[in-house]
N, C-alpha and C. Protein backbone atom coordinates (compact mmCIF):
# COMPACT_ATOMS: atom_id res chain seq x y z
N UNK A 1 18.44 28.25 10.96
CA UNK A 1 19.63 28.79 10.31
C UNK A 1 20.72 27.72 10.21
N UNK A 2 20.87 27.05 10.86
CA UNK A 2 21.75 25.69 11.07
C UNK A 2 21.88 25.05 10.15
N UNK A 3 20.47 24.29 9.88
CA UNK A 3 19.71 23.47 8.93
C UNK A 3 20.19 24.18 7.36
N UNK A 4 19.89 25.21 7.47
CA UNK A 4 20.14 25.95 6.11
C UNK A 4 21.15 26.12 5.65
N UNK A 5 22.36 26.40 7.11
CA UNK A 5 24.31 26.22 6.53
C UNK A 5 24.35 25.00 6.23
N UNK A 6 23.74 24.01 7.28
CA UNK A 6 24.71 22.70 6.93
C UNK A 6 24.30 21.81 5.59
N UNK A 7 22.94 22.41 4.74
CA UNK A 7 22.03 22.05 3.36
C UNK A 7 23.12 22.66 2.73
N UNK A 8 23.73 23.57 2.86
CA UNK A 8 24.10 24.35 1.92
C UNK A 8 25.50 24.08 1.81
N UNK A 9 26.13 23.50 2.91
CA UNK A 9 27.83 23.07 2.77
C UNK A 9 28.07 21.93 2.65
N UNK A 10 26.49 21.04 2.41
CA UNK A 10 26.51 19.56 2.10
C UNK A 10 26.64 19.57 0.52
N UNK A 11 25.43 20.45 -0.18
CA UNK A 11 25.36 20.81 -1.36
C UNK A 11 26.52 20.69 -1.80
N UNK A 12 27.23 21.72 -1.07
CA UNK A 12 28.52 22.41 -2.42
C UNK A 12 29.51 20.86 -1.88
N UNK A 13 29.64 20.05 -0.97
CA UNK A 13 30.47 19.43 -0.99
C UNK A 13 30.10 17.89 -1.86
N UNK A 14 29.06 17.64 -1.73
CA UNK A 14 28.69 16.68 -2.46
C UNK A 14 28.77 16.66 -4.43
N UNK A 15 28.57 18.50 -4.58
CA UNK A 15 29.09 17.97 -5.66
C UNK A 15 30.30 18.58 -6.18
N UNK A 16 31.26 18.81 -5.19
CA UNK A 16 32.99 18.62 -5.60
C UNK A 16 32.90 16.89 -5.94
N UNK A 17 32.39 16.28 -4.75
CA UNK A 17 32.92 15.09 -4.31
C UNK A 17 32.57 13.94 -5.55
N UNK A 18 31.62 14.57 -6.34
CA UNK A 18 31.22 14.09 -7.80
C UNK A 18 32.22 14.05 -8.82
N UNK A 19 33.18 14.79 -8.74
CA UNK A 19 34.55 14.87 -9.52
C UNK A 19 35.22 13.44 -9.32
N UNK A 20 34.95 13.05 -7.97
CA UNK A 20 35.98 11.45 -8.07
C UNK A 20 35.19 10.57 -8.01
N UNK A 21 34.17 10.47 -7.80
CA UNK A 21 32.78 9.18 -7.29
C UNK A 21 32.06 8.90 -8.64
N UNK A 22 32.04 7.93 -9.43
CA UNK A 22 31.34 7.94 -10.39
C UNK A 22 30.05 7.41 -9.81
N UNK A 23 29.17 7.75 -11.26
CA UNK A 23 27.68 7.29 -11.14
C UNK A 23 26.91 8.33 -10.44
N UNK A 24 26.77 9.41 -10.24
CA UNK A 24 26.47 10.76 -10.38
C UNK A 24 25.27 10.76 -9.17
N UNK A 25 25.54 9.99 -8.10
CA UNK A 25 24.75 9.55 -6.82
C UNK A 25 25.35 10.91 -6.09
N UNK A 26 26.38 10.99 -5.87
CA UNK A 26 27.20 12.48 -5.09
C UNK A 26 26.32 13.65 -5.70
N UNK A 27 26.46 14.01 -7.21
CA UNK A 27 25.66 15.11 -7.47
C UNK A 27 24.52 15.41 -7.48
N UNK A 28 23.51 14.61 -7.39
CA UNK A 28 22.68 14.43 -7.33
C UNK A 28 22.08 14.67 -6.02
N UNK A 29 22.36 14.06 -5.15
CA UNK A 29 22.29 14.27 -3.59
C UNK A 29 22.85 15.89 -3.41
N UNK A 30 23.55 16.48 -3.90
CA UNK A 30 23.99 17.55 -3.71
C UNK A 30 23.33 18.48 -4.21
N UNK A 31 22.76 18.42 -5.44
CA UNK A 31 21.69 19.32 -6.23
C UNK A 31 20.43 19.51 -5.04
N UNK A 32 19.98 18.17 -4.49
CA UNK A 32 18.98 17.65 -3.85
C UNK A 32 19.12 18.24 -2.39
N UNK A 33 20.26 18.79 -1.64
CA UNK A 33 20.56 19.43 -0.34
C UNK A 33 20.50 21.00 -1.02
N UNK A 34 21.00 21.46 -2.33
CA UNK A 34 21.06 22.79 -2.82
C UNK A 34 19.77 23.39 -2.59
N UNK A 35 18.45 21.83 -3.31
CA UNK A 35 17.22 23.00 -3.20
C UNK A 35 16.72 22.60 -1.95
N UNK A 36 16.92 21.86 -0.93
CA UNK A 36 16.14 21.78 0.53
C UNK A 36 16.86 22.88 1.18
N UNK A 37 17.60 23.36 0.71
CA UNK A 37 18.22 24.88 1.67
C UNK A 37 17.35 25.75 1.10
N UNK A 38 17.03 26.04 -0.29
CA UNK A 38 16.06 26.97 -0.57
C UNK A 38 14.81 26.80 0.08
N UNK A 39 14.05 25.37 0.20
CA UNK A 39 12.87 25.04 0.42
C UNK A 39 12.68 25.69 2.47
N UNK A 40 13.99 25.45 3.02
CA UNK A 40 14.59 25.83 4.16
C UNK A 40 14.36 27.16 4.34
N UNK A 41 14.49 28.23 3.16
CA UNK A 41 14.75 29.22 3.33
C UNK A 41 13.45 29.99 3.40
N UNK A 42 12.84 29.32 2.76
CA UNK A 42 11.21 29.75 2.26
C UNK A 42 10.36 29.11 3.53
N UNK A 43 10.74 28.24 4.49
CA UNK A 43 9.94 27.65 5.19
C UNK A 43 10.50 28.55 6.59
N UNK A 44 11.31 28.68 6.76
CA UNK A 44 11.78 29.24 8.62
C UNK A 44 11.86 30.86 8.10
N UNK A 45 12.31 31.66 6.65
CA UNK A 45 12.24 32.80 6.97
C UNK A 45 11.27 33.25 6.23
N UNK A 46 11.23 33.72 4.95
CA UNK A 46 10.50 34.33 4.23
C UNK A 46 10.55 33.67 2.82
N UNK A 47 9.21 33.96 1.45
CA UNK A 47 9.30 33.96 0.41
C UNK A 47 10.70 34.50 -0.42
N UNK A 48 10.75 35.85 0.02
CA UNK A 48 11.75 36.50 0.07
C UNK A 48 13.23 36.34 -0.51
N UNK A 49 13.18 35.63 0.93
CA UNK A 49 14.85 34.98 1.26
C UNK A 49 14.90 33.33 0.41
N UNK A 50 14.15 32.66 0.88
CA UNK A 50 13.80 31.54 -0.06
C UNK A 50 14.49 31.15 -1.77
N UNK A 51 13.25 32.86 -2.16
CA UNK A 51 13.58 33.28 -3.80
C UNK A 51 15.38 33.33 -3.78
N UNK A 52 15.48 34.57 -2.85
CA UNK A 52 17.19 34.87 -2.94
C UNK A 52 18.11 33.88 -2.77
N UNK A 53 17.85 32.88 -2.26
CA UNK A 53 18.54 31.50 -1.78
C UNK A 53 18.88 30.93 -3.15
N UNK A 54 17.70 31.04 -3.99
CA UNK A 54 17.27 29.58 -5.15
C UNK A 54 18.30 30.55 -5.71
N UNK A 55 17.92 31.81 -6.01
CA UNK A 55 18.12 32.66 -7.32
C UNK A 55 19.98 32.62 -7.04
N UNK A 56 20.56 32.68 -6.01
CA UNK A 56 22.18 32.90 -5.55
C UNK A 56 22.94 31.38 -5.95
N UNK A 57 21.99 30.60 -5.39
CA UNK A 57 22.84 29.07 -6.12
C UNK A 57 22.50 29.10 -7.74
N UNK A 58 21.09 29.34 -8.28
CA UNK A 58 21.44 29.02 -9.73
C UNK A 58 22.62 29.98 -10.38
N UNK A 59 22.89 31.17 -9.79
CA UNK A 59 23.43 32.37 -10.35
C UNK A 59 24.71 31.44 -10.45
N UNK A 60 25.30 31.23 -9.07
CA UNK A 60 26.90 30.89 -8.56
C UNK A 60 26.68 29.46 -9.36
N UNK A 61 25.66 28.75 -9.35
CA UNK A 61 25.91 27.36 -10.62
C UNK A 61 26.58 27.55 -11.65
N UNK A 62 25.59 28.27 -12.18
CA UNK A 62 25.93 28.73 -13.47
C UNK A 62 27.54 29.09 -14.04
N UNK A 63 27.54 30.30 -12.63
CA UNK A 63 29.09 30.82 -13.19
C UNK A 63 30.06 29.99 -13.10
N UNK A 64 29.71 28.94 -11.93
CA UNK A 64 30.98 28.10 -11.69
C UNK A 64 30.79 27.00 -12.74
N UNK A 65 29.67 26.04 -13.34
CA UNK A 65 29.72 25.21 -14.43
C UNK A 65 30.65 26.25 -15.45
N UNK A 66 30.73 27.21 -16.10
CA UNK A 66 31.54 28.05 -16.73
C UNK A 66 32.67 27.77 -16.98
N UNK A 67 33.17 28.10 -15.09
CA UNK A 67 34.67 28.43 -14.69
C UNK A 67 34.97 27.06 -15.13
N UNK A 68 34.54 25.97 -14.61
CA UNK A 68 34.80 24.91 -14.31
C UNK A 68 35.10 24.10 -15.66
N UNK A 69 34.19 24.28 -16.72
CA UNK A 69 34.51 24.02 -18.19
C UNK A 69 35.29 24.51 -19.02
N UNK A 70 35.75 26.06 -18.53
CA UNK A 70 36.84 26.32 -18.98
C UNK A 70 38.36 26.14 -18.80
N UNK A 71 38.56 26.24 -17.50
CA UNK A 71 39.87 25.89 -16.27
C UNK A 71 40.01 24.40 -15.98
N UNK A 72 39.01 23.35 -16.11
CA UNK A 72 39.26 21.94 -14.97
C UNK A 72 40.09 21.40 -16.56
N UNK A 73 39.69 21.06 -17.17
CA UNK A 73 40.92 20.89 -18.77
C UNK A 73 42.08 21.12 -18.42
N UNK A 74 42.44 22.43 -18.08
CA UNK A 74 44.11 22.84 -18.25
C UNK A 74 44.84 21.92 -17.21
N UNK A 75 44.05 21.53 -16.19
CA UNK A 75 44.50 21.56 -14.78
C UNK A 75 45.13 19.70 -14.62
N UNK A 76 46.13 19.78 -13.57
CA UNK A 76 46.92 18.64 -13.73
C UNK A 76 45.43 16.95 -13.61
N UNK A 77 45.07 17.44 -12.82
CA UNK A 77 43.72 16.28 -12.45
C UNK A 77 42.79 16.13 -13.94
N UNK A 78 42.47 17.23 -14.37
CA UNK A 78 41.43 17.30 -15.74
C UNK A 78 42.28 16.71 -16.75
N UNK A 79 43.63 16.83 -16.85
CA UNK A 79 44.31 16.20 -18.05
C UNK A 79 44.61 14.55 -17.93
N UNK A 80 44.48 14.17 -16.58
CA UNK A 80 44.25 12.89 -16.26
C UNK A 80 43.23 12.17 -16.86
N UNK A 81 42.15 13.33 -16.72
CA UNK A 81 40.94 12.44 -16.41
C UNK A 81 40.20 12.46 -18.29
N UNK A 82 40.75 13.84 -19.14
CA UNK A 82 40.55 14.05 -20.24
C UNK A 82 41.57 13.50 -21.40
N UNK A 83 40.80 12.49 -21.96
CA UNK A 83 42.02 12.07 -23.20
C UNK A 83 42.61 13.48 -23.82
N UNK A 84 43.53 13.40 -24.74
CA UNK A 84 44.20 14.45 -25.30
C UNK A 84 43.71 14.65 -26.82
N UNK A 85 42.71 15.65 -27.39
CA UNK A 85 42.50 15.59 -28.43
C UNK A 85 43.21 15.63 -29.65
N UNK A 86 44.45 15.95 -29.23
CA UNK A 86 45.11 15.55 -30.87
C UNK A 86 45.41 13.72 -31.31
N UNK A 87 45.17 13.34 -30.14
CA UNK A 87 44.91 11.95 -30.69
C UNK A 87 44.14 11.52 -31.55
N UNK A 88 43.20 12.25 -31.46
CA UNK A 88 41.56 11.44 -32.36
C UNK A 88 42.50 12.10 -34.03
N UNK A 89 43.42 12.72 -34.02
CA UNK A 89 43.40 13.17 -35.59
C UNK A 89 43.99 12.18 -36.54
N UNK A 90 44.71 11.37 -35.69
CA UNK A 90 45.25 10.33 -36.69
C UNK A 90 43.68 9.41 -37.19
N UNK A 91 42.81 9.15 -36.56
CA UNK A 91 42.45 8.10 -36.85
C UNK A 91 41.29 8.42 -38.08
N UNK A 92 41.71 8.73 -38.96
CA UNK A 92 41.19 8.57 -39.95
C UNK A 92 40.59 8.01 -41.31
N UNK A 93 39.74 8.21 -42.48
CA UNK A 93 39.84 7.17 -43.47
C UNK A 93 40.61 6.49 -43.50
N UNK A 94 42.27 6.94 -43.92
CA UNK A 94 43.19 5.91 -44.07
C UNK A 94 43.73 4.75 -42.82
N UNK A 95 42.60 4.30 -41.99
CA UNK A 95 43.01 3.61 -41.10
C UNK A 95 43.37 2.33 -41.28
N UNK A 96 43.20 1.92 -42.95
CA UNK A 96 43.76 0.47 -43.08
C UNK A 96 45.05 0.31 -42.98
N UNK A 97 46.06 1.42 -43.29
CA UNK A 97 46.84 1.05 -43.14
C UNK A 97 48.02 0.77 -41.69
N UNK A 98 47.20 0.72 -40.65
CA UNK A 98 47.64 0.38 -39.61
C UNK A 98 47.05 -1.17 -39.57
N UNK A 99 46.26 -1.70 -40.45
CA UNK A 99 46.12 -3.46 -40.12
C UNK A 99 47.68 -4.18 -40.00
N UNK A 100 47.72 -4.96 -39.51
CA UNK A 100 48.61 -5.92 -38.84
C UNK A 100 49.93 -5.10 -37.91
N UNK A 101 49.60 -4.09 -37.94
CA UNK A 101 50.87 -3.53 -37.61
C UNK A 101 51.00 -3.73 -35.98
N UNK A 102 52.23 -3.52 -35.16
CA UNK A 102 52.49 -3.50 -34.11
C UNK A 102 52.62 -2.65 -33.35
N UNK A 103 52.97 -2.28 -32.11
CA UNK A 103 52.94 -0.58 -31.42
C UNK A 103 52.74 -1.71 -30.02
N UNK A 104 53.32 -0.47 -29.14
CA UNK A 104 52.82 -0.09 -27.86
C UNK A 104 51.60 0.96 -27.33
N UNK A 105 51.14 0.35 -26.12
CA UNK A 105 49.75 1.16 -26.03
C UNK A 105 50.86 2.27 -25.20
N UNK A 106 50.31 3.64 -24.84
CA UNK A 106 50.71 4.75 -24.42
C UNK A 106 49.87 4.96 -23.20
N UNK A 107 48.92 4.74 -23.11
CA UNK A 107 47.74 4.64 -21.97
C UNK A 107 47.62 3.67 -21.74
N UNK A 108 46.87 3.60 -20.34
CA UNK A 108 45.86 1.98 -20.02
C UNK A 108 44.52 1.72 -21.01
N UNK A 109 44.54 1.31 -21.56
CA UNK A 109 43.75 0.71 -22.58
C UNK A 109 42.47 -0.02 -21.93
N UNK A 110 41.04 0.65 -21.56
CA UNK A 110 40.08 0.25 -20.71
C UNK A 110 38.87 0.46 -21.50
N UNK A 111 38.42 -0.39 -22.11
CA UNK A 111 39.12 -0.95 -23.38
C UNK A 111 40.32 0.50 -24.53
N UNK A 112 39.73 1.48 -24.25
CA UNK A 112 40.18 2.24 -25.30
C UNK A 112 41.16 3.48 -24.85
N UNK A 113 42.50 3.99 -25.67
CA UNK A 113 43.11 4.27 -25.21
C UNK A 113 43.73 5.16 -26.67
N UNK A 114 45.36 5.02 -26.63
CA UNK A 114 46.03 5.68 -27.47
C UNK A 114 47.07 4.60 -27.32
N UNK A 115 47.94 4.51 -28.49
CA UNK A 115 48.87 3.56 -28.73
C UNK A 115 49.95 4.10 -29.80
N UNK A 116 51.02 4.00 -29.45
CA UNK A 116 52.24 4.58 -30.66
C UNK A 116 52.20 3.24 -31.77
N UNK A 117 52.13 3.52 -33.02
CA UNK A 117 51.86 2.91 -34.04
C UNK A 117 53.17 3.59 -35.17
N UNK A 118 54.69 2.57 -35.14
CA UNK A 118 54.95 3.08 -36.63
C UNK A 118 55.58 4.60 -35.85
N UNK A 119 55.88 4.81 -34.74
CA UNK A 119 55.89 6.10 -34.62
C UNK A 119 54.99 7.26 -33.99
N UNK A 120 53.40 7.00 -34.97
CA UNK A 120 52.92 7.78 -34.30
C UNK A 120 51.56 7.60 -33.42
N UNK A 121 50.86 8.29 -32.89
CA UNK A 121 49.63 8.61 -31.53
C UNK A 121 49.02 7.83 -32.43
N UNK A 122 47.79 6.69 -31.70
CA UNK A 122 46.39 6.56 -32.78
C UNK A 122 45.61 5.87 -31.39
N UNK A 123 44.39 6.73 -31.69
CA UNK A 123 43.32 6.30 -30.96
C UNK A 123 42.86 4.81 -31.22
N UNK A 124 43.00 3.73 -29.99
CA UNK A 124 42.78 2.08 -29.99
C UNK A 124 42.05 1.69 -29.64
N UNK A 125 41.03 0.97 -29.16
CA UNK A 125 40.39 0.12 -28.93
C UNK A 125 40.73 -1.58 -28.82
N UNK A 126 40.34 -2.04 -27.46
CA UNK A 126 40.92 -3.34 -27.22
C UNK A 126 39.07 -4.09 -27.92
N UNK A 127 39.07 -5.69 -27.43
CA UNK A 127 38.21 -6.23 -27.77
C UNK A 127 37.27 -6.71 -26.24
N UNK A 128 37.46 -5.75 -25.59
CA UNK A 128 36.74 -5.78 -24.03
C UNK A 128 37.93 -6.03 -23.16
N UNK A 129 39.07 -6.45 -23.79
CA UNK A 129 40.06 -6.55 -22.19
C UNK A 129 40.48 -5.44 -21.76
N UNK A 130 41.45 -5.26 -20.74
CA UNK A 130 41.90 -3.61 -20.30
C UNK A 130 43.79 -4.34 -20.35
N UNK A 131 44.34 -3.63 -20.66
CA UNK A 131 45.59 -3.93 -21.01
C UNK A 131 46.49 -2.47 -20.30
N UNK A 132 47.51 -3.08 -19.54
CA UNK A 132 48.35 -1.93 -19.14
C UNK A 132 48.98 -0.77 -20.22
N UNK A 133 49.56 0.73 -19.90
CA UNK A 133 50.64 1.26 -20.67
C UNK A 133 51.57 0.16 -20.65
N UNK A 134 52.50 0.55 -21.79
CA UNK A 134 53.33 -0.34 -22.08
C UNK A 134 53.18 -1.28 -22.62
N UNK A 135 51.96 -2.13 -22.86
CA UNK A 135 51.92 -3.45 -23.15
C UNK A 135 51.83 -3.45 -24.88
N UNK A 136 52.92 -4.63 -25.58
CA UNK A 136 52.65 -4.39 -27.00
C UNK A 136 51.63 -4.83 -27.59
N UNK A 137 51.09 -4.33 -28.60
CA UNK A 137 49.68 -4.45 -28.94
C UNK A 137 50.02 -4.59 -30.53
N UNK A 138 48.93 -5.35 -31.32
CA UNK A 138 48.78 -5.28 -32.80
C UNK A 138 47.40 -5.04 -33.33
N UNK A 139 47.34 -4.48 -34.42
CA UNK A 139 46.28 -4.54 -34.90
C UNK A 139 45.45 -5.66 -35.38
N UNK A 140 44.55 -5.40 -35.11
CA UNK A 140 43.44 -7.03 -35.63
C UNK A 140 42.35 -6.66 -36.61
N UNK A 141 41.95 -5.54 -35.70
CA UNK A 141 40.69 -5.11 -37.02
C UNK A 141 40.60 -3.49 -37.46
N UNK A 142 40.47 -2.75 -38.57
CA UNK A 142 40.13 -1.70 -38.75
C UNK A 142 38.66 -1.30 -39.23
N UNK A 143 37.95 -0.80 -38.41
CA UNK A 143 36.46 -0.25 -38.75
C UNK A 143 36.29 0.72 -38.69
N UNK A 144 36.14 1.51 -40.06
CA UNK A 144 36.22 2.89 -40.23
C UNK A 144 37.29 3.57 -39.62
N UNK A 145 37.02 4.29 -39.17
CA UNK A 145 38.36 5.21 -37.91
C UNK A 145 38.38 4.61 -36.68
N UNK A 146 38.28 3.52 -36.44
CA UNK A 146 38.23 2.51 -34.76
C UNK A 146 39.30 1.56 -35.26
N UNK A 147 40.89 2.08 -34.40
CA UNK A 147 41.55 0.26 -35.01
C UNK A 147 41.27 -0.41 -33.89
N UNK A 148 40.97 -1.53 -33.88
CA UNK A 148 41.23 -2.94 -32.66
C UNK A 148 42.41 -3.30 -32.89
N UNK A 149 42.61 -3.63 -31.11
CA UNK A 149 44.43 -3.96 -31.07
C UNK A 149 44.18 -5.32 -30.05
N UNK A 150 45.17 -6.09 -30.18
CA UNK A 150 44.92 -7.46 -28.85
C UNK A 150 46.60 -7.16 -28.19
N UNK A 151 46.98 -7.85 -27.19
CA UNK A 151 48.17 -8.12 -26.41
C UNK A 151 48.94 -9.20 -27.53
N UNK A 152 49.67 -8.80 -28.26
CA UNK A 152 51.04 -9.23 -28.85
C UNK A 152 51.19 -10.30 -27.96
């Protein structure tokens, strides 16, 4: 029974802990403690309990991938971590006419970011460097809806 709490509070913590750890080693390991608690469950008690084990985490997966896709967006951490989609609307056909122009980036630019242009939001792209907010930027190249910007 031990074995089976502590599979099971490794699980769920390993993959919170996937929210800040990139490279998906946390969730993974955590998926991987989810089903050795089932395999746990099926081995010390019954088929039974086992089934009910698997069947209660995919259930509570499920609902929480849900919650989690609907709510982690709004939330002060998800808006960090999620660009803001009204950015992508500027960048459209008419993207030549941001060639040569100047702006500040608005984000950290790693390579790609958002930058005030002229006024307004436009989704940027550096040429592999990472450039602070704040830093002034110009346009260099326009490809399709992608402008490239360098450090002014």
């Amino acid at each position: 029974m031990t074995l089976l709490l502590a599979l099971l509070i490794a699980g769920v913590a390993l993959l919170l802990a996937e929210v800040f750890l990139p490279g998906m080693v946390a969730g993974v390991l955590g998926v991987v403690c989810l089903l050795g608690a089932a395999v746990v469950g099926f081995a010390e008690f019954s088929p039974q309990i086992g089934s009910l084990i698997l069947m209660a985490e995919l259930l509570a997966g499920t609902i929480l991938t849900i919650l989690w896709m609907r709510y982690f967006p709004k939330t002060a951490l998800g808006k960090k971590y999620i660009l803001d989609p009204s950015t992508a609307t500027h960048a459209s056909t008419k993207s030549e006419k941001w060639m040569s122009r100047e702006g500040v980036a608005l984000s950290d630019l790693r390579p790609a970011g958002s930058a005030r242009l002229e006024g307004e939001k436009v989704d940027v792209i550096t040429s592999g460097e990472h450039l602070e907010s704040g830093t002034r930027v110009k346009v260099v190249r326009v490809d399709g809806p992608s402008i490239f910007v360098r450090r002014v």
